[in-house]
PDB file of N, CA and C in Angstrom:
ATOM      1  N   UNK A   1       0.843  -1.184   0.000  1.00  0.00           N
ATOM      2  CA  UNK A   1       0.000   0.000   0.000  1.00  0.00           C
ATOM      3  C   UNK A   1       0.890   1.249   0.000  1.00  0.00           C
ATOM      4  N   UNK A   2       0.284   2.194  -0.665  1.00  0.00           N
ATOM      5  CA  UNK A   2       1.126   3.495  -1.244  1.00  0.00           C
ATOM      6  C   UNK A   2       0.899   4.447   0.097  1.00  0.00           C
ATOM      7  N   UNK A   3       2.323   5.027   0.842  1.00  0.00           N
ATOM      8  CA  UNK A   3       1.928   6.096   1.876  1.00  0.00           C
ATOM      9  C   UNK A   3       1.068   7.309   1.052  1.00  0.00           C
ATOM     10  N   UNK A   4       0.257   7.920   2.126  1.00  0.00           N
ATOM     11  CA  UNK A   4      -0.332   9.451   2.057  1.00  0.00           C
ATOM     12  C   UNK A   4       0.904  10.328   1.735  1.00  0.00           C
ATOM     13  N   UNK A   5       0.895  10.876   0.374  1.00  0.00           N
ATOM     14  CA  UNK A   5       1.549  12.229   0.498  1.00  0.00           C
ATOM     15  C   UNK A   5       1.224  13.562   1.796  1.00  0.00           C
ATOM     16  N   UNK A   6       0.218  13.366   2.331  1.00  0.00           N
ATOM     17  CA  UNK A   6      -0.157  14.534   3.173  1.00  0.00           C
ATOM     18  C   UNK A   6      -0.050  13.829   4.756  1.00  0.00           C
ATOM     19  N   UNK A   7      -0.299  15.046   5.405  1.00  0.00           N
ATOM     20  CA  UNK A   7      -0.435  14.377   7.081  1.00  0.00           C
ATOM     21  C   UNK A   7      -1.889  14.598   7.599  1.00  0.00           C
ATOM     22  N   UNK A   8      -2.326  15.812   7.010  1.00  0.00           N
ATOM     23  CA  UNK A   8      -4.061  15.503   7.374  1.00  0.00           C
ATOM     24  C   UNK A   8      -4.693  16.446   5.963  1.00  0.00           C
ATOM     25  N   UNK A   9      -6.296  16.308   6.310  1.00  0.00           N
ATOM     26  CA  UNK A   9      -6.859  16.641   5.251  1.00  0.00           C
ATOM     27  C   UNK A   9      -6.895  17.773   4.937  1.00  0.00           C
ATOM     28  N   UNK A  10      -6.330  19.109   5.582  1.00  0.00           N
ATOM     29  CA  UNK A  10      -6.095  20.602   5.390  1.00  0.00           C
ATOM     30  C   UNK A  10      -4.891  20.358   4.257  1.00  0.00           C
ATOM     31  N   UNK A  11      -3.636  19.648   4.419  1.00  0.00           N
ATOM     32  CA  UNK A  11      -2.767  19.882   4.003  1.00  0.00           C
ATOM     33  C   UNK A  11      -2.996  19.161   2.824  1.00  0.00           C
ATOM     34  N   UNK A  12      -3.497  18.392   2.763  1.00  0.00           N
ATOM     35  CA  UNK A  12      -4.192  17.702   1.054  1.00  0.00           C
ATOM     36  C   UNK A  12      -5.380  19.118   0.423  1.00  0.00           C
ATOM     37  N   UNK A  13      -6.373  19.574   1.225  1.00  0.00           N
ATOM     38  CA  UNK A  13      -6.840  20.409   0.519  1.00  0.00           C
ATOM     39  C   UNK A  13      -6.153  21.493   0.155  1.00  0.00           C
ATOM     40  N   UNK A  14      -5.133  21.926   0.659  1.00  0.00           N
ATOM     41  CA  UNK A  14      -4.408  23.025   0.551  1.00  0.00           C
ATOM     42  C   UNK A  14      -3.186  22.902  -0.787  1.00  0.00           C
ATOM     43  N   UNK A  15      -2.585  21.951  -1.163  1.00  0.00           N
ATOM     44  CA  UNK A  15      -2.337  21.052  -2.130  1.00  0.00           C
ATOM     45  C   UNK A  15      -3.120  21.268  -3.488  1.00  0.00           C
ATOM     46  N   UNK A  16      -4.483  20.632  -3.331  1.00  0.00           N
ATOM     47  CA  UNK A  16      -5.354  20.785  -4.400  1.00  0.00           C
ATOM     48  C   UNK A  16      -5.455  22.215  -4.908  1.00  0.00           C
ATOM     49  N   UNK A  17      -5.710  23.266  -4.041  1.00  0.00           N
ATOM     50  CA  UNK A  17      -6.063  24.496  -4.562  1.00  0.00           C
ATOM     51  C   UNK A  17      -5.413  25.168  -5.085  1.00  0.00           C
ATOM     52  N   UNK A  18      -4.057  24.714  -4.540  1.00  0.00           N
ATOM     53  CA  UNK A  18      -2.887  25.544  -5.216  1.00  0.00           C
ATOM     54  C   UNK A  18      -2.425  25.104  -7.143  1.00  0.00           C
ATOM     55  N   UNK A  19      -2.623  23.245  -6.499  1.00  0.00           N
ATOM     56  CA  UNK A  19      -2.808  22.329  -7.832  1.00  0.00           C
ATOM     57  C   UNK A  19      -3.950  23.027  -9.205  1.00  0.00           C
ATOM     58  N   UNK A  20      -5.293  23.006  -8.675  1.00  0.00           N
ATOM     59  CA  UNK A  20      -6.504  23.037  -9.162  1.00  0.00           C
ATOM     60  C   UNK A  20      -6.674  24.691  -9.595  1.00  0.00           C
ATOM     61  N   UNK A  21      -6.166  25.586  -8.906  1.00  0.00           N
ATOM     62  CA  UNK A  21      -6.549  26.844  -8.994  1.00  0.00           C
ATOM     63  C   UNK A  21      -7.826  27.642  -8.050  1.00  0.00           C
ATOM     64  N   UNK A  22      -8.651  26.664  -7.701  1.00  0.00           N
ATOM     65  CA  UNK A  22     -10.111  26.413  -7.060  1.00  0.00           C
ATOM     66  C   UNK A  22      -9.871  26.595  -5.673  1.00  0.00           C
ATOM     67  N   UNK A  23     -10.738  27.201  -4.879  1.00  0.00           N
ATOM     68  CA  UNK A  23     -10.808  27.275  -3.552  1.00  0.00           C
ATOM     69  C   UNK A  23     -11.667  26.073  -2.736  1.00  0.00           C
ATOM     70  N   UNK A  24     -11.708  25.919  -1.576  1.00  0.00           N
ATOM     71  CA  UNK A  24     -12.767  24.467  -1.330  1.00  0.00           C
ATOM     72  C   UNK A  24     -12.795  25.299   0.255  1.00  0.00           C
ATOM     73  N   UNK A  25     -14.524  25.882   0.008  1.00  0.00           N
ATOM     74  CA  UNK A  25     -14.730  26.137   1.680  1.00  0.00           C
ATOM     75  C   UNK A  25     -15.063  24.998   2.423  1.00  0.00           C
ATOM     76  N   UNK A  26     -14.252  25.657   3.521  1.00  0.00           N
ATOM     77  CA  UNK A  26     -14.222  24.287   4.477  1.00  0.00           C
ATOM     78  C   UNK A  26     -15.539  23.414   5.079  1.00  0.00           C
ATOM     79  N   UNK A  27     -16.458  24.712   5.010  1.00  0.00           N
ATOM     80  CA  UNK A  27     -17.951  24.404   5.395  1.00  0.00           C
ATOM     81  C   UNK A  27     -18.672  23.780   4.722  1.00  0.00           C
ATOM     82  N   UNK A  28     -18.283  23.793   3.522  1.00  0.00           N
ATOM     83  CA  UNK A  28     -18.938  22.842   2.318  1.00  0.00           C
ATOM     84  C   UNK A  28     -18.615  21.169   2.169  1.00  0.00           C
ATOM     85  N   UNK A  29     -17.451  21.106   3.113  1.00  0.00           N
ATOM     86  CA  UNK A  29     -16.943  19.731   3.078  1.00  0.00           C
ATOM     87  C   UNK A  29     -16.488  19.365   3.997  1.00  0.00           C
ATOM     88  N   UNK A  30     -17.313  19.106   5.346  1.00  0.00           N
ATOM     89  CA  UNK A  30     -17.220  18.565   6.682  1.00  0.00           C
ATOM     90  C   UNK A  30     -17.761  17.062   6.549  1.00  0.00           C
ATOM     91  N   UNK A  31     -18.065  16.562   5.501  1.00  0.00           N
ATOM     92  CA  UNK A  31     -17.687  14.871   5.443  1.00  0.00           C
ATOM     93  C   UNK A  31     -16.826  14.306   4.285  1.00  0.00           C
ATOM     94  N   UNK A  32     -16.584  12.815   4.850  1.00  0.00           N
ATOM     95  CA  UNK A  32     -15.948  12.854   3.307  1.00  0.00           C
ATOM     96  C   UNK A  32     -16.414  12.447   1.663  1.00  0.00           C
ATOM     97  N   UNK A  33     -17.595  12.325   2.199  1.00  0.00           N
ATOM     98  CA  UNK A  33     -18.244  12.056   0.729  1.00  0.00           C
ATOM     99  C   UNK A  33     -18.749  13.661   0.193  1.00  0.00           C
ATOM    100  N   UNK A  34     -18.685  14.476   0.463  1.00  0.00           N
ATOM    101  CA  UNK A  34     -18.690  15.866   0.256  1.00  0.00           C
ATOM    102  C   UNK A  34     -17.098  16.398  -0.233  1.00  0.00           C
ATOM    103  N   UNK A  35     -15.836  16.527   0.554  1.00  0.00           N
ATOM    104  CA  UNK A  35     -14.909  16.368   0.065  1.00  0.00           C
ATOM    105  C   UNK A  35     -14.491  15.386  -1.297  1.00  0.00           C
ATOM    106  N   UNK A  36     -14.774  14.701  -1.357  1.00  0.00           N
ATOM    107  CA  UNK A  36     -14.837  13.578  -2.161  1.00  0.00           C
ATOM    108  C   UNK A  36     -15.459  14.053  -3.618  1.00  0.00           C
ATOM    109  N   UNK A  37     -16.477  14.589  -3.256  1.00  0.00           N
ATOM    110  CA  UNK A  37     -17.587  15.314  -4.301  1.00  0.00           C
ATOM    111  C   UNK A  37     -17.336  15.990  -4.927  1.00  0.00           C
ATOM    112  N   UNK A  38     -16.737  16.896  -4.300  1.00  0.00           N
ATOM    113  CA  UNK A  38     -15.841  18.369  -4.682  1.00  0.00           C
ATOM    114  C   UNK A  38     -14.518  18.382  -5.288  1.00  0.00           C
ATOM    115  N   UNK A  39     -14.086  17.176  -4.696  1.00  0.00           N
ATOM    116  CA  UNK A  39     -12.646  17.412  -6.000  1.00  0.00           C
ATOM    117  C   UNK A  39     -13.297  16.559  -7.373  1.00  0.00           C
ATOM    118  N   UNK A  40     -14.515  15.698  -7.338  1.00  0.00           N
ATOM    119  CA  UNK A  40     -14.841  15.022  -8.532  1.00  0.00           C
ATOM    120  C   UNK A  40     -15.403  16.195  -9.081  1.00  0.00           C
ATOM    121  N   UNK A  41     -16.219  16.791  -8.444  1.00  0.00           N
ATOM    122  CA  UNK A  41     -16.893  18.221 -10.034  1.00  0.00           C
ATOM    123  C   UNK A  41     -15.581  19.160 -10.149  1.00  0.00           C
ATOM    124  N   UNK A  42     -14.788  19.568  -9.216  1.00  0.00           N
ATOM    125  CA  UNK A  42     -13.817  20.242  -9.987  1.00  0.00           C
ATOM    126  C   UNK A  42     -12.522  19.713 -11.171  1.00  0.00           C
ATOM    127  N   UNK A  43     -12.574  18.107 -10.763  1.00  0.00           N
ATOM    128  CA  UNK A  43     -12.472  17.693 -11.600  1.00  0.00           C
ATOM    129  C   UNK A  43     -12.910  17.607 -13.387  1.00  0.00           C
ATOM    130  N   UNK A  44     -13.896  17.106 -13.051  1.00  0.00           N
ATOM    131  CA  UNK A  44     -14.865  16.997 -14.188  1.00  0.00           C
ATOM    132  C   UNK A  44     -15.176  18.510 -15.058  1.00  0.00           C
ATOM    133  N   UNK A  45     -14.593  19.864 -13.523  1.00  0.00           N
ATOM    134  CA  UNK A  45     -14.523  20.988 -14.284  1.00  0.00           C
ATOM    135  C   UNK A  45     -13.647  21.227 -15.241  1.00  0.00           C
ATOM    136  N   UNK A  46     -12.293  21.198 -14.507  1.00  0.00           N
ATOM    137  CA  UNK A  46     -11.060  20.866 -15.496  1.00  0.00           C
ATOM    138  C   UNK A  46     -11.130  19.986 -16.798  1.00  0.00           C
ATOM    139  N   UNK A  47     -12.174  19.119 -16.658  1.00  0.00           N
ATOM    140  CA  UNK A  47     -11.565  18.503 -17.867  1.00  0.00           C
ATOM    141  C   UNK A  47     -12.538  18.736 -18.934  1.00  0.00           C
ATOM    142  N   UNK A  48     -13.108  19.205 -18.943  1.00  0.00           N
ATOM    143  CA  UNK A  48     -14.298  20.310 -19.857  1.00  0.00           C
ATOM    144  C   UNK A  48     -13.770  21.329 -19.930  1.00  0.00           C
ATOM    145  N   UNK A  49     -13.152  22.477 -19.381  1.00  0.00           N
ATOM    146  CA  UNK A  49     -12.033  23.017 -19.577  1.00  0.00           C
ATOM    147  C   UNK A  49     -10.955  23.029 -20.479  1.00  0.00           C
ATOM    148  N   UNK A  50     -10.134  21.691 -20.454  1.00  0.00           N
ATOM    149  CA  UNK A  50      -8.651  21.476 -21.077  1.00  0.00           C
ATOM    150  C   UNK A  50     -10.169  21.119 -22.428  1.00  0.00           C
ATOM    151  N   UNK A  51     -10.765  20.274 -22.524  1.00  0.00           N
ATOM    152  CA  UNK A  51     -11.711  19.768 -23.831  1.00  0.00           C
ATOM    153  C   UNK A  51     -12.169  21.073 -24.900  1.00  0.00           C
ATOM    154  N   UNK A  52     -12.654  22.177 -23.931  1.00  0.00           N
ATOM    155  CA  UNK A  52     -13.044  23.354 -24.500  1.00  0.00           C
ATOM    156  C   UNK A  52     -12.178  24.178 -25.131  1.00  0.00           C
ATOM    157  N   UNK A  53     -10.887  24.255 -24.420  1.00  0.00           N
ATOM    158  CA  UNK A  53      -9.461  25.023 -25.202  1.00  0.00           C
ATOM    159  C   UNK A  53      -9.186  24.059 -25.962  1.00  0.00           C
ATOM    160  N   UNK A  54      -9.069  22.251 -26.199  1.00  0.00           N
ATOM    161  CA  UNK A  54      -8.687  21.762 -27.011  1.00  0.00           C
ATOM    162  C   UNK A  54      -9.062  22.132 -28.248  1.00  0.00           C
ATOM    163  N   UNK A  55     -10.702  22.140 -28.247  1.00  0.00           N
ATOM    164  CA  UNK A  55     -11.605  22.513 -29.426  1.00  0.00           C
ATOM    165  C   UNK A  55     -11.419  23.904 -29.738  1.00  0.00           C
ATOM    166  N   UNK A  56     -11.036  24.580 -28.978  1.00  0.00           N
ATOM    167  CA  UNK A  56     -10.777  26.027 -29.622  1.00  0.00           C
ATOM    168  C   UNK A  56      -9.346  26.086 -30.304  1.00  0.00           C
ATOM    169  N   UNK A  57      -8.192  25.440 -30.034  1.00  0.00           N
ATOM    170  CA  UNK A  57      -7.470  25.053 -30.858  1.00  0.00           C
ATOM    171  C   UNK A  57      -6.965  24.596 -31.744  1.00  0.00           C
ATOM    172  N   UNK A  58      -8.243  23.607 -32.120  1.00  0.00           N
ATOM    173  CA  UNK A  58      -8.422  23.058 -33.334  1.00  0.00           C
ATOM    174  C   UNK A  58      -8.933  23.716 -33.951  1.00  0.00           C
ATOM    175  N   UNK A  59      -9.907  24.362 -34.155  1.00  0.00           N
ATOM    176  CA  UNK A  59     -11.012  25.236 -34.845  1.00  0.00           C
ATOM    177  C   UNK A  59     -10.106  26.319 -35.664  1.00  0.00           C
ATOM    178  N   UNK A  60      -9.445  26.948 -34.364  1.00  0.00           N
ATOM    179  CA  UNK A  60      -7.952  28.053 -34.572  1.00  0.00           C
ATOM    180  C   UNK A  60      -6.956  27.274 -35.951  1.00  0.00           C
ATOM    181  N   UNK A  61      -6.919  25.923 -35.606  1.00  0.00           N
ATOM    182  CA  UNK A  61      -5.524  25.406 -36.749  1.00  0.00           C
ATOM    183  C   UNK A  61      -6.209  25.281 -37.874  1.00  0.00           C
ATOM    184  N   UNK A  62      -7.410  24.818 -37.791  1.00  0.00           N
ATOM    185  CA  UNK A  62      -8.207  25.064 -39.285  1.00  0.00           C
ATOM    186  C   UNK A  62      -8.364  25.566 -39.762  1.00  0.00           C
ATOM    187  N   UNK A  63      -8.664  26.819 -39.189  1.00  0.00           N
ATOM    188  CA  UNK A  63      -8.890  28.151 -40.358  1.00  0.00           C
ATOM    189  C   UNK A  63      -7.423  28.525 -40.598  1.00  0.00           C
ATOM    190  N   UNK A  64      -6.091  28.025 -39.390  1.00  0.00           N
ATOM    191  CA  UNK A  64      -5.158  28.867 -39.874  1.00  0.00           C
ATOM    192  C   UNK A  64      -4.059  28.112 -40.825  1.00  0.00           C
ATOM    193  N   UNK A  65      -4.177  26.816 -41.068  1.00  0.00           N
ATOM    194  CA  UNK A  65      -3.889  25.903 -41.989  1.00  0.00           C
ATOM    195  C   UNK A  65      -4.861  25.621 -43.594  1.00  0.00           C
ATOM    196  N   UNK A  66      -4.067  25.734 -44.323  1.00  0.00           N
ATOM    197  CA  UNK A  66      -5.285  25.996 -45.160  1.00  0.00           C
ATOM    198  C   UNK A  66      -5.044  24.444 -46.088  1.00  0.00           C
ATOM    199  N   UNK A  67      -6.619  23.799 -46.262  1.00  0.00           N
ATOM    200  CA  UNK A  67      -6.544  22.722 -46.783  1.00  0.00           C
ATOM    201  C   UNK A  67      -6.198  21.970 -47.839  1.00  0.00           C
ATOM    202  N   UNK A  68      -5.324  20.692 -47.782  1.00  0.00           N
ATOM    203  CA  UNK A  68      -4.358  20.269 -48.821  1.00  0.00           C
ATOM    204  C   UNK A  68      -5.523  20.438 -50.167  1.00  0.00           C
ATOM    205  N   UNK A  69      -5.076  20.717 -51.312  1.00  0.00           N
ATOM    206  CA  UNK A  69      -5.408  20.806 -52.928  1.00  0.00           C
ATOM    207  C   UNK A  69      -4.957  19.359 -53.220  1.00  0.00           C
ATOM    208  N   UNK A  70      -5.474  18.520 -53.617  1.00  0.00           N
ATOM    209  CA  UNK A  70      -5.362  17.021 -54.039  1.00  0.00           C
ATOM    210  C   UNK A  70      -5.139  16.937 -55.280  1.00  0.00           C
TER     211      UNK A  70
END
């Protein structure tokens, strides 16, 4: 079994936010299926996020690549 990078759960949330960008009030996550919760939608935020700039990057190379003549 893999040790905890952290020593308690402040210092793991404190970790994430700096990681994530995202704040996590503490009042919002006094269990752990609430904690738990909260890094999965900010998760799931991020990665709709990185998906949304992906697609805007593509969109960007298309118009700025112009298509092969066969």
């Amino acid at each position: 079994m893999e040790a905890n990078r952290f020593k308690n759960v402040s210092e793991l949330i404190k970790s994430f936010e700096e990681y994530s960008g995202f704040s996590i009030d503490p009042e919002e996550i006094d269990t752990r299926d609430k904690l738990l919760d909260k890094i999965s939608e900010i998760q799931d935020y991020l990665s709709n996020e990185v998906s949304d700039i992906c697609s805007q990057y593509y969109y960007e190379a298309g118009q700025l690549m112009p298509e092969d003549e066969d």
